[in-house]
C-alpha atoms as a PDB file:
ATOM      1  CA  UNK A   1       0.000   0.000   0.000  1.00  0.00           C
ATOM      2  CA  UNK A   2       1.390   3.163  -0.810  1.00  0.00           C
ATOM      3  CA  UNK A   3       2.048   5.815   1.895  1.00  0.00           C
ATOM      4  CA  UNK A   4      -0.010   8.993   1.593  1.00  0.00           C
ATOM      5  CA  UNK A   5       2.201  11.019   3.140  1.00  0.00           C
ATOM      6  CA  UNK A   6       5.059   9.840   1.217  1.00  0.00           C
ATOM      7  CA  UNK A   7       2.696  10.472  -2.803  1.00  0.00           C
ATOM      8  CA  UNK A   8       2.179  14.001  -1.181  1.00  0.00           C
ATOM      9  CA  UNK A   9       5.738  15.095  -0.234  1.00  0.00           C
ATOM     10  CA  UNK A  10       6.890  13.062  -3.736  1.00  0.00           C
ATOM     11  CA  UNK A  11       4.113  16.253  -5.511  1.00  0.00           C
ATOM     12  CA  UNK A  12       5.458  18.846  -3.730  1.00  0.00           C
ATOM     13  CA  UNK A  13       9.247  17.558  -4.828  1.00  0.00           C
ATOM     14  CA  UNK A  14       7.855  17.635  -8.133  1.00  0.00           C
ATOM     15  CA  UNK A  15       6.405  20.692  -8.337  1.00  0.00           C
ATOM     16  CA  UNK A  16       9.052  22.114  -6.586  1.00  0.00           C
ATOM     17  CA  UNK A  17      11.584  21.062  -9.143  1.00  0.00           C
ATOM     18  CA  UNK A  18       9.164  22.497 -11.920  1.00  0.00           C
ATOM     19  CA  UNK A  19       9.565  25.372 -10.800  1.00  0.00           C
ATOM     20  CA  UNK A  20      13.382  25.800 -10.344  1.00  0.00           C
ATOM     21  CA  UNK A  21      13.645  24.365 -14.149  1.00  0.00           C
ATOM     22  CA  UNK A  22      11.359  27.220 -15.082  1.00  0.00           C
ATOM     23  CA  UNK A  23      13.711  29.543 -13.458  1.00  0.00           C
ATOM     24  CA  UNK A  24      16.996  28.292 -14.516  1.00  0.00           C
ATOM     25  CA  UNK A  25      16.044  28.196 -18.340  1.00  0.00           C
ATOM     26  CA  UNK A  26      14.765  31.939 -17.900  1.00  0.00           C
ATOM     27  CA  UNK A  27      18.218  32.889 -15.898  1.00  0.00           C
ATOM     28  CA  UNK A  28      19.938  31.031 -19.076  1.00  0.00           C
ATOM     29  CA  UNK A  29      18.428  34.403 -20.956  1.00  0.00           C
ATOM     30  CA  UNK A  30      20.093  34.187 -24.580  1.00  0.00           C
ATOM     31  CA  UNK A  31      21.738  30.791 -24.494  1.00  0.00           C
ATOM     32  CA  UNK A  32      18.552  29.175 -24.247  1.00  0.00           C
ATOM     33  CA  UNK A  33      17.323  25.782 -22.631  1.00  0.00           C
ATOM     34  CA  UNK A  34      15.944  22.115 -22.955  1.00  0.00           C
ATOM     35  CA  UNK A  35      12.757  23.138 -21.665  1.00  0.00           C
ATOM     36  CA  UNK A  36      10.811  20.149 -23.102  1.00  0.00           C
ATOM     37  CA  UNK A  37      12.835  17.297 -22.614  1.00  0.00           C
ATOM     38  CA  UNK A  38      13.625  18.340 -19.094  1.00  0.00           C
ATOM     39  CA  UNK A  39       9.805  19.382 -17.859  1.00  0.00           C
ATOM     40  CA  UNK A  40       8.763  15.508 -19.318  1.00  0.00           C
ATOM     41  CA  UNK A  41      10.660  13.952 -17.101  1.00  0.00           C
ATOM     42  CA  UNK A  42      10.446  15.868 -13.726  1.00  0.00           C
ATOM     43  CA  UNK A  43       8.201  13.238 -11.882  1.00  0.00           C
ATOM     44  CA  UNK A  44      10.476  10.403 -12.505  1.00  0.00           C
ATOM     45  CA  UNK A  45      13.468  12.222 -11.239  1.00  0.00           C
ATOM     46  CA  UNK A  46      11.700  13.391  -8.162  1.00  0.00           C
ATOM     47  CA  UNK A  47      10.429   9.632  -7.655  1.00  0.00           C
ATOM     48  CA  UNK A  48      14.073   8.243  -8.244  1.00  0.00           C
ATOM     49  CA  UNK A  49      15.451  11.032  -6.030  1.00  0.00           C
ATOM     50  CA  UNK A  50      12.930  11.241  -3.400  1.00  0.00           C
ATOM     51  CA  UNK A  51      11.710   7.540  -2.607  1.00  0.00           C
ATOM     52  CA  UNK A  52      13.698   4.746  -4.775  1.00  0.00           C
ATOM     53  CA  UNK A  53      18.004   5.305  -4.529  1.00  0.00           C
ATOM     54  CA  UNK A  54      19.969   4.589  -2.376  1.00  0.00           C
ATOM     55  CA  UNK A  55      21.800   7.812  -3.123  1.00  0.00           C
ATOM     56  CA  UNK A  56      22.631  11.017  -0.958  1.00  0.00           C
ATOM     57  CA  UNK A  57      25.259  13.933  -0.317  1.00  0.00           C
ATOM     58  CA  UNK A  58      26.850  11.334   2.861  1.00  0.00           C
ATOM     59  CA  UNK A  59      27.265   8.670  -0.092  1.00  0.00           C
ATOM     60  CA  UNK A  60      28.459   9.866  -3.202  1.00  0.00           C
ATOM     61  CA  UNK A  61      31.749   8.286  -3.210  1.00  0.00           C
ATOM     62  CA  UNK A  62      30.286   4.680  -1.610  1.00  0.00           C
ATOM     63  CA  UNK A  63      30.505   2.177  -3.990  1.00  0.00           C
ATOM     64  CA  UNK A  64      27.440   0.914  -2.637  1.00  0.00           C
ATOM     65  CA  UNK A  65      25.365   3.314  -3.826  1.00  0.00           C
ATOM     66  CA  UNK A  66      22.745   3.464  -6.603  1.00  0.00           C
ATOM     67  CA  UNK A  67      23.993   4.921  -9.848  1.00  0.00           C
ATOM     68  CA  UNK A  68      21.723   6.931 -12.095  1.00  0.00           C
ATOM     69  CA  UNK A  69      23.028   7.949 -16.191  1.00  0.00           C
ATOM     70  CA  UNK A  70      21.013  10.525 -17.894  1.00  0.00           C
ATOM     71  CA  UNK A  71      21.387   9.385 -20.803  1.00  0.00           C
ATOM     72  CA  UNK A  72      18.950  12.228 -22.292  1.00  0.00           C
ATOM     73  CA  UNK A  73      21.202  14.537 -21.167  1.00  0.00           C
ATOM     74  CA  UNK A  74      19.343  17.737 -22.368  1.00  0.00           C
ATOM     75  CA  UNK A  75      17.147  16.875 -19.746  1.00  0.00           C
ATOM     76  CA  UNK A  76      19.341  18.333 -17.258  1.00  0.00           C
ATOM     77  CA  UNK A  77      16.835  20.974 -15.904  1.00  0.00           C
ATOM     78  CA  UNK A  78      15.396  18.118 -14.654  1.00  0.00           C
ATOM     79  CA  UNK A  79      18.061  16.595 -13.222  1.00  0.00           C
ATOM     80  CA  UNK A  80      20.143  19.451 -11.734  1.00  0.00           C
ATOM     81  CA  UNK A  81      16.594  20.228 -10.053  1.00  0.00           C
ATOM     82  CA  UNK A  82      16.584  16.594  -8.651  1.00  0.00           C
ATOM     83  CA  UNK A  83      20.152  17.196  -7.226  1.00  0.00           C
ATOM     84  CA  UNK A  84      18.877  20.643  -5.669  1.00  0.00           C
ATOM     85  CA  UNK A  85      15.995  18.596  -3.555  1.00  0.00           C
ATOM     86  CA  UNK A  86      17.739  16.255  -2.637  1.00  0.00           C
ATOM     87  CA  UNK A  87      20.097  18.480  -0.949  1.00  0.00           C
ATOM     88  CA  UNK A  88      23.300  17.044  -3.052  1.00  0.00           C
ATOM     89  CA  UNK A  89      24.463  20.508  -4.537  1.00  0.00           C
ATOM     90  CA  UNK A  90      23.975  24.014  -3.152  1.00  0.00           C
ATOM     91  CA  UNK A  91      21.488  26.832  -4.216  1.00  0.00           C
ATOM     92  CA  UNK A  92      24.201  28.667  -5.406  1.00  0.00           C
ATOM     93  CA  UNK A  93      25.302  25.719  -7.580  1.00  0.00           C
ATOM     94  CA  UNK A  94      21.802  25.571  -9.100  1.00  0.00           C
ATOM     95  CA  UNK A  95      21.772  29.036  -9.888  1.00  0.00           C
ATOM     96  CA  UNK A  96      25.345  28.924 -11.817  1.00  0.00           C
ATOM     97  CA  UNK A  97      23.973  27.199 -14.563  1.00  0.00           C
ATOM     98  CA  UNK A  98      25.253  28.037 -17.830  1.00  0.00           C
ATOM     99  CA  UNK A  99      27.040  30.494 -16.337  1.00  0.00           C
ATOM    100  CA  UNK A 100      31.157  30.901 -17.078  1.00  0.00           C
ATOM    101  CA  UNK A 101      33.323  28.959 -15.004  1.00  0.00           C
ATOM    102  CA  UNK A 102      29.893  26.320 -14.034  1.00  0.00           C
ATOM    103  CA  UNK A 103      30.176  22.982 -13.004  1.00  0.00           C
ATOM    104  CA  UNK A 104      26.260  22.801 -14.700  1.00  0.00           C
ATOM    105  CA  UNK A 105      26.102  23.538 -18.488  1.00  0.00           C
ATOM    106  CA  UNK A 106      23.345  22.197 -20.582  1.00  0.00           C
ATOM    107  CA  UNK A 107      25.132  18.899 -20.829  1.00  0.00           C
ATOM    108  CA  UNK A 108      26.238  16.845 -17.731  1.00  0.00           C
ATOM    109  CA  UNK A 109      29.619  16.923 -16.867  1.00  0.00           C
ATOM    110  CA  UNK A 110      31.160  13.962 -14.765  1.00  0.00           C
ATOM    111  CA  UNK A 111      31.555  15.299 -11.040  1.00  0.00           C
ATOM    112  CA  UNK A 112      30.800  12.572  -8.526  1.00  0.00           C
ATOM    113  CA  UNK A 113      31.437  15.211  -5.772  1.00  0.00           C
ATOM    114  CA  UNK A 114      28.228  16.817  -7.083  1.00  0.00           C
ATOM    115  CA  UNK A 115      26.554  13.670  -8.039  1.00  0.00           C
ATOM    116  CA  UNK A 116      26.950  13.655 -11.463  1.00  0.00           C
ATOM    117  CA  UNK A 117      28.411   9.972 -12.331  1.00  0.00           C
ATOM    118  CA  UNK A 118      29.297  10.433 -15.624  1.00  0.00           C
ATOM    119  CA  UNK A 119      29.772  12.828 -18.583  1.00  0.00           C
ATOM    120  CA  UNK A 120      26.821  12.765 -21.331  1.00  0.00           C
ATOM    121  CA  UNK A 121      26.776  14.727 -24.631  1.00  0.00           C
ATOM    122  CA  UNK A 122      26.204  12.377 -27.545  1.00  0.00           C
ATOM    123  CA  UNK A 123      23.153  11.062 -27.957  1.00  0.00           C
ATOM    124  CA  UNK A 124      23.051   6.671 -27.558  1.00  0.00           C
ATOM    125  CA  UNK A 125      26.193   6.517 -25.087  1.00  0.00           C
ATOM    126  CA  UNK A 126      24.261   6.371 -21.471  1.00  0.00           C
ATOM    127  CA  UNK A 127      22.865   2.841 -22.043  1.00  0.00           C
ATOM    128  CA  UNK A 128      26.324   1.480 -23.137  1.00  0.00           C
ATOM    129  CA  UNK A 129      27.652   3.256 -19.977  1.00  0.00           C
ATOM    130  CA  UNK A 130      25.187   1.823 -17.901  1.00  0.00           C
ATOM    131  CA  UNK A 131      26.096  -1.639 -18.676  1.00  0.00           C
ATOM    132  CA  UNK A 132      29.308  -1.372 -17.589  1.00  0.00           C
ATOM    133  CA  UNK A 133      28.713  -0.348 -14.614  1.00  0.00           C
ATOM    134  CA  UNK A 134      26.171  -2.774 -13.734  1.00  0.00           C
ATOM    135  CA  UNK A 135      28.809  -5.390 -14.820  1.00  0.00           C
ATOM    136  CA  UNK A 136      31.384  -4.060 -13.021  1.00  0.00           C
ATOM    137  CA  UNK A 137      28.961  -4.073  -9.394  1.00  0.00           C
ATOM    138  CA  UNK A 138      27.919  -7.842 -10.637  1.00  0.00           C
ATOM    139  CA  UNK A 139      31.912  -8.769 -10.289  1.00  0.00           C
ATOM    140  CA  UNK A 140      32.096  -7.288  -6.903  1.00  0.00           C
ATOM    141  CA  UNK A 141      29.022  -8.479  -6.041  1.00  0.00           C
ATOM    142  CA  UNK A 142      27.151  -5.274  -4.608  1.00  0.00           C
ATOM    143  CA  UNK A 143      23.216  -5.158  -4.565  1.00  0.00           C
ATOM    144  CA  UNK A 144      23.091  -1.963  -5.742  1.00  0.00           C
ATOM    145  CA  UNK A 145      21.163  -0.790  -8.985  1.00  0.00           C
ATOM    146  CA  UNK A 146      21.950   1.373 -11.995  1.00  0.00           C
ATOM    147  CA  UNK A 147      19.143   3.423 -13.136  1.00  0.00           C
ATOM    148  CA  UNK A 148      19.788   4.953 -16.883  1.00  0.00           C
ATOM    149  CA  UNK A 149      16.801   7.196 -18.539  1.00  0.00           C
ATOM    150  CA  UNK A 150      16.871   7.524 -22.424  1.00  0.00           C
ATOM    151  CA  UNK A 151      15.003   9.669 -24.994  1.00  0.00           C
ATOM    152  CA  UNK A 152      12.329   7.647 -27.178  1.00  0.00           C
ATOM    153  CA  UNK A 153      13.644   9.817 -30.221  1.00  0.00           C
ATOM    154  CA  UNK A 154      17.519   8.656 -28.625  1.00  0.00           C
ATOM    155  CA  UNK A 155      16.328   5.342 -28.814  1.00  0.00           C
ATOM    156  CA  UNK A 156      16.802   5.649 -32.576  1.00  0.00           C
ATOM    157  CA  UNK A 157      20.485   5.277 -31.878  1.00  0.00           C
ATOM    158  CA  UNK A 158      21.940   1.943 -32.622  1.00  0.00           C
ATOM    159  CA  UNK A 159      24.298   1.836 -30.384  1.00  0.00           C
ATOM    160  CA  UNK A 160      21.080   1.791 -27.817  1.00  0.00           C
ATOM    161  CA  UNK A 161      20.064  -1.084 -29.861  1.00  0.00           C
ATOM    162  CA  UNK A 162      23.482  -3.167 -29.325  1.00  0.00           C
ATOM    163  CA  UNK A 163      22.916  -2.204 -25.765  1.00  0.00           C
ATOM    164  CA  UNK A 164      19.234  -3.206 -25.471  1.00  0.00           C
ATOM    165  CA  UNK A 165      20.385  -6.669 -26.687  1.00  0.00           C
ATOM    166  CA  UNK A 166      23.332  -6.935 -24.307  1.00  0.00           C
ATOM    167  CA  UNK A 167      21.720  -6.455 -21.105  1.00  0.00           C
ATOM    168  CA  UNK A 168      19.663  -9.542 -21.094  1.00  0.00           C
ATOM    169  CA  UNK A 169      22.839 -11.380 -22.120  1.00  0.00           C
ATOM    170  CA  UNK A 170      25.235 -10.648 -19.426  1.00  0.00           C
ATOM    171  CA  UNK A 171      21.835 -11.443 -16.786  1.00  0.00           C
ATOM    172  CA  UNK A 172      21.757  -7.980 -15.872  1.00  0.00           C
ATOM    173  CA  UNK A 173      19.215  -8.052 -12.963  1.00  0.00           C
ATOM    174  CA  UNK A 174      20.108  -4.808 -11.099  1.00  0.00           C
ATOM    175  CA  UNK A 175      20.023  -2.245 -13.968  1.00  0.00           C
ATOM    176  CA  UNK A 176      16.477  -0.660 -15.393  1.00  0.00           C
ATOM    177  CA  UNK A 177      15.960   1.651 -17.789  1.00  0.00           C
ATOM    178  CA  UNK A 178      13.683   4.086 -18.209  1.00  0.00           C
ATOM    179  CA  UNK A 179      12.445   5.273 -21.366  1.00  0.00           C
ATOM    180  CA  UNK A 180      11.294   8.781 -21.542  1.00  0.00           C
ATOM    181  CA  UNK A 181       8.335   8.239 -24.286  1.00  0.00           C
ATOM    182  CA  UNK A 182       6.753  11.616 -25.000  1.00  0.00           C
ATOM    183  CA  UNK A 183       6.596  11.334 -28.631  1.00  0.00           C
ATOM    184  CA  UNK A 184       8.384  14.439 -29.938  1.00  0.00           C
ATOM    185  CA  UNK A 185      11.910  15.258 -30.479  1.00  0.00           C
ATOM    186  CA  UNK A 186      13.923  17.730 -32.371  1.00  0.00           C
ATOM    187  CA  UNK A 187      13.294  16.671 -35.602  1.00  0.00           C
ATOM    188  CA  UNK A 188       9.824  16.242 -35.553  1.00  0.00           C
ATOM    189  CA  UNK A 189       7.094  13.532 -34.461  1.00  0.00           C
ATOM    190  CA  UNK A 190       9.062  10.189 -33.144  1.00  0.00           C
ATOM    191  CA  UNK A 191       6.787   7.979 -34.870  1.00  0.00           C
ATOM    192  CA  UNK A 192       7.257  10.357 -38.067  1.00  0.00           C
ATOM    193  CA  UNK A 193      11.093   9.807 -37.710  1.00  0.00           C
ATOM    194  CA  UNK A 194      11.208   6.327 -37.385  1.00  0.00           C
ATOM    195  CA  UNK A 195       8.151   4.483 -35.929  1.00  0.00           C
ATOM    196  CA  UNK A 196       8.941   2.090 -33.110  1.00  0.00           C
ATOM    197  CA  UNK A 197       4.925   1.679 -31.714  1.00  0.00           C
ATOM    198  CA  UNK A 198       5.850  -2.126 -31.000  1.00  0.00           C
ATOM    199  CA  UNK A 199       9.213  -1.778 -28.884  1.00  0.00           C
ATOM    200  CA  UNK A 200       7.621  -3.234 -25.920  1.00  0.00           C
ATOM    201  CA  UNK A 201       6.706  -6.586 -27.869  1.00  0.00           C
ATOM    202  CA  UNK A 202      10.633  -6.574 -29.413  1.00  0.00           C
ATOM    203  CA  UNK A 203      12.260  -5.568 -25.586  1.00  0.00           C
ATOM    204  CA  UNK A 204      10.286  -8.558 -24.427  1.00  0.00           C
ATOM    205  CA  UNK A 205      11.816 -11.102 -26.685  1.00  0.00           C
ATOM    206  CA  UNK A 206      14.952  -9.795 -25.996  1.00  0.00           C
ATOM    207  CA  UNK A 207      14.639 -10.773 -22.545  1.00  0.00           C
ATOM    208  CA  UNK A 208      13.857  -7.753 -20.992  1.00  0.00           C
ATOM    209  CA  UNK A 209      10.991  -7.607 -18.359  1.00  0.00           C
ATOM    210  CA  UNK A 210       9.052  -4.520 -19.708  1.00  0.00           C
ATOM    211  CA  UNK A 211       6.479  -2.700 -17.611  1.00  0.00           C
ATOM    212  CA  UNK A 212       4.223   0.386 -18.877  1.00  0.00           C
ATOM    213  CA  UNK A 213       3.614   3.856 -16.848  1.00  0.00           C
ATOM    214  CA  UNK A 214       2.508   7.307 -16.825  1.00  0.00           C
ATOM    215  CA  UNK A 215       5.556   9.302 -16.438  1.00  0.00           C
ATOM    216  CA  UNK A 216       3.486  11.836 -14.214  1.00  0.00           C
ATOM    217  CA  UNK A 217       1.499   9.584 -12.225  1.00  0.00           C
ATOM    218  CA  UNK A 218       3.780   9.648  -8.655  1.00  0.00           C
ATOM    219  CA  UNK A 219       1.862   6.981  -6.960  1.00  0.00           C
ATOM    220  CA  UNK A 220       1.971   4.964 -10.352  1.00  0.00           C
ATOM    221  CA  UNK A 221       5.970   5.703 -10.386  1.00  0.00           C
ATOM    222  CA  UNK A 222       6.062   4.994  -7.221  1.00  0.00           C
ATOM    223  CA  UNK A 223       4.483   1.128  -7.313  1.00  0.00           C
ATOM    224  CA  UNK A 224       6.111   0.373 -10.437  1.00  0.00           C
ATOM    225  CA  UNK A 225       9.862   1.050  -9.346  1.00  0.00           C
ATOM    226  CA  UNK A 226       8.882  -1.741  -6.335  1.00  0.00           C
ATOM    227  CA  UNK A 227       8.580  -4.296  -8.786  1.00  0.00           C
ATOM    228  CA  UNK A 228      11.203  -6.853  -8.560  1.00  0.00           C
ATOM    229  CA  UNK A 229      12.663  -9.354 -11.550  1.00  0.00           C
ATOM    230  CA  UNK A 230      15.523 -11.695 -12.169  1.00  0.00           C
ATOM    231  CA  UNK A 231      15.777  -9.640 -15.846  1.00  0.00           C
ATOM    232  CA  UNK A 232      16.859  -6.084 -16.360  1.00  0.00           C
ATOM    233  CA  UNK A 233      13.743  -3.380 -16.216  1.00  0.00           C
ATOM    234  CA  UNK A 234      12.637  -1.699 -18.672  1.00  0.00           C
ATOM    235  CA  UNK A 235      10.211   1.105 -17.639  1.00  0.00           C
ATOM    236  CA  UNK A 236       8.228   2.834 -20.628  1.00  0.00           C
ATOM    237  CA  UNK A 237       6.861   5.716 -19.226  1.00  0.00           C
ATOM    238  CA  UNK A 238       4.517   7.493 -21.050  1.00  0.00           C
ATOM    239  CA  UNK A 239       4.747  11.700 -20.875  1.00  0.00           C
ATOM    240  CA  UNK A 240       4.066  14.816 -22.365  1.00  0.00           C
ATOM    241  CA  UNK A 241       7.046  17.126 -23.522  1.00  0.00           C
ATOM    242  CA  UNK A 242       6.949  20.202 -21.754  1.00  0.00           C
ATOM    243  CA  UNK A 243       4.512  18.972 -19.345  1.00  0.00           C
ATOM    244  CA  UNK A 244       3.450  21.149 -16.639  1.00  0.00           C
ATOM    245  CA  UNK A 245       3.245  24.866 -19.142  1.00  0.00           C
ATOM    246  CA  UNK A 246       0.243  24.630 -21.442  1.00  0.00           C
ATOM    247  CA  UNK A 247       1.949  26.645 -24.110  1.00  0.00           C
ATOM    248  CA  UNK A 248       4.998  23.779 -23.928  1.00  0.00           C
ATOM    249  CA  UNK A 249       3.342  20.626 -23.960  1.00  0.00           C
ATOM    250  CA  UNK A 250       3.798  18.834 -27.194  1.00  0.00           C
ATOM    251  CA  UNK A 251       5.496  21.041 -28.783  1.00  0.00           C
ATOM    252  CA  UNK A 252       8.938  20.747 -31.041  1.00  0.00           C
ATOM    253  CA  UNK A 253       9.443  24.234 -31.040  1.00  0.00           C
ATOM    254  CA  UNK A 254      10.196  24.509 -26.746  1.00  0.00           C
ATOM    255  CA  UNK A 255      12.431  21.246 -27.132  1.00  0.00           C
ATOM    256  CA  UNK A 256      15.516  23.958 -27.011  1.00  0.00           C
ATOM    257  CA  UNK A 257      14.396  27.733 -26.528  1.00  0.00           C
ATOM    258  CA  UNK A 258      15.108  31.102 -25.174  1.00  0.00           C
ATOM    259  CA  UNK A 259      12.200  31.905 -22.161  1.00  0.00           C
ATOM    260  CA  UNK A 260      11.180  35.461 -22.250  1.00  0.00           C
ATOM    261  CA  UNK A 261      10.349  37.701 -19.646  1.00  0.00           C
ATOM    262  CA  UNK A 262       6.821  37.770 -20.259  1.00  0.00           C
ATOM    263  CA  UNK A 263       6.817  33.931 -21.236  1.00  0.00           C
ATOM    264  CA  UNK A 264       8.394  33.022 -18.224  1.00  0.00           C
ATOM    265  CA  UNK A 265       5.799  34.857 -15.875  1.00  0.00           C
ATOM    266  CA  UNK A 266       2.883  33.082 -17.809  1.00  0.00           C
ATOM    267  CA  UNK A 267       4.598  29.500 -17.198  1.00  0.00           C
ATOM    268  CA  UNK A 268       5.033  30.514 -13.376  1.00  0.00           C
ATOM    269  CA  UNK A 269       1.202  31.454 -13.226  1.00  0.00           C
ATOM    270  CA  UNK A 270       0.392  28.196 -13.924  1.00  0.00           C
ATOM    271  CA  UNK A 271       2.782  26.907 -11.240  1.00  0.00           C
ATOM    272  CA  UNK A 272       2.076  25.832  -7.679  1.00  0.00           C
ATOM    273  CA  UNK A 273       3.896  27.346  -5.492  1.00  0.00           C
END
């Protein structure tokens, strides 16, 4: 049963982090941010962050500690937000992004001290880094888990095809994946681009135990990073890019953008705070 308490202070994480994205991309001013790709995936960050690793500022050299790749890595509003809440970096290292001199640009940038575990740029590299690592905690036999989140338009990649098809082989129990499926990226529609409706069916029969969510549903996030399996996870969570501003969602053109003044203070408006 899932604790009430627990869904509520998992929202206010959220919404929390919604807001701090909104506000970094505006402070960005003329360099402009991944509004879209980072707003889709805010609840799953503040679920990972908030309730399911093993992961904190008193741990972040401990080998036993959960490992998570952004392997979308213009979703770092997202994830520098996740960081914030979790009390890992500072305020004042949230609010140097993009700024000269940052240790958070609009990439990741390895810096375990700050809980970033690895450096992301190219598109298709996170799963094949994830793999490693889940190997390499296999050998030493640690329980911990490696979470990795990928783009569905990333997922084009094949390199995240040679990686989909390794994990079952090497029995890779304590790694899931999460697959950020909102349906647009840069170029256009994903199933425009190059339709993959059926991936669920094709990660099955690669061995893969695959299990379906909304992306913004916290009590649903919750529940379905409980389940246990003897395969590697795959979590397709279903969102909406630039979820959370009306004038955002589903729309190409806020996948990388410069937020106004004025557009800024209508996307706060329709913010919690």
């Amino acid at each position: 049963m899932v604790d009430v308490k627990v869904i509520d202070e998992l929202r206010n994480r959220a919404n929390n982090m919604r807001i701090n994205a909104l506000k970094l991309a505006h402070a960005s001013g003329k360099n402009a941010a991944h509004l879209g790709p980072g707003l889709s995936i805010i609840e799953i960050l503040a679920v990972l962050y908030g309730d399911v690793m093993n992961i904190s500022k008193d741990n972040l050299m401990d080998d036993a500690r959960d490992r998570f790749i952004l392997s979308k890595e213009h979703g770092v509003l997202a994830y520098y937000s996740a960081l914030y809440e979790k009390n890992i970096i500072t305020k004042e290292d949230l609010e140097s992004f993009m700024k000269t001199g940052s240790d958070f640009l609009g990439h990741p940038v390895l810096n375990r001290k700050k809980g970033i575990e690895f450096t992301s740029g190219s598109l298709g590299m996170g799963l094949s880094l994830g793999i490693g690592v889940a190997l390499g905690l296999k050998k030493k036999q640690l329980s911990n888990r490696v979470y990795v989140l990928l783009g569905d338009g990333e997922a084009n990649e094949g390199s995240v095809w040679e990686s989909f098809l390794s994990a079952p082989h090497f029995s890779l129990e304590n790694l899931t994946i999460i697959i950020d499926r909102n349906g647009v990226q840069l170029g256009g529609n994903t199933v425009d681009i190059l339709k993959m409706e059926n991936i669920e069916e094709i990660l099955e029969k690669m061995g893969w135990d695959v299990l379906i969510v909304d992306g913004h549903d916290i009590e649903k996030l919750v529940e379905i990073f409980k389940v246990k399996s003897t395969k590697p996870i795959a979590i397709i969570a279903n969102t909406v890019k630039g979820k959370g501003v009306s004038f955002m969602e589903h729309s190409i053109e806020w996948h990388h953008a410069v937020l106004t003044d004025k557009l800024f203070n209508e996307a706060m408006e329709e913010q919690v705070e």
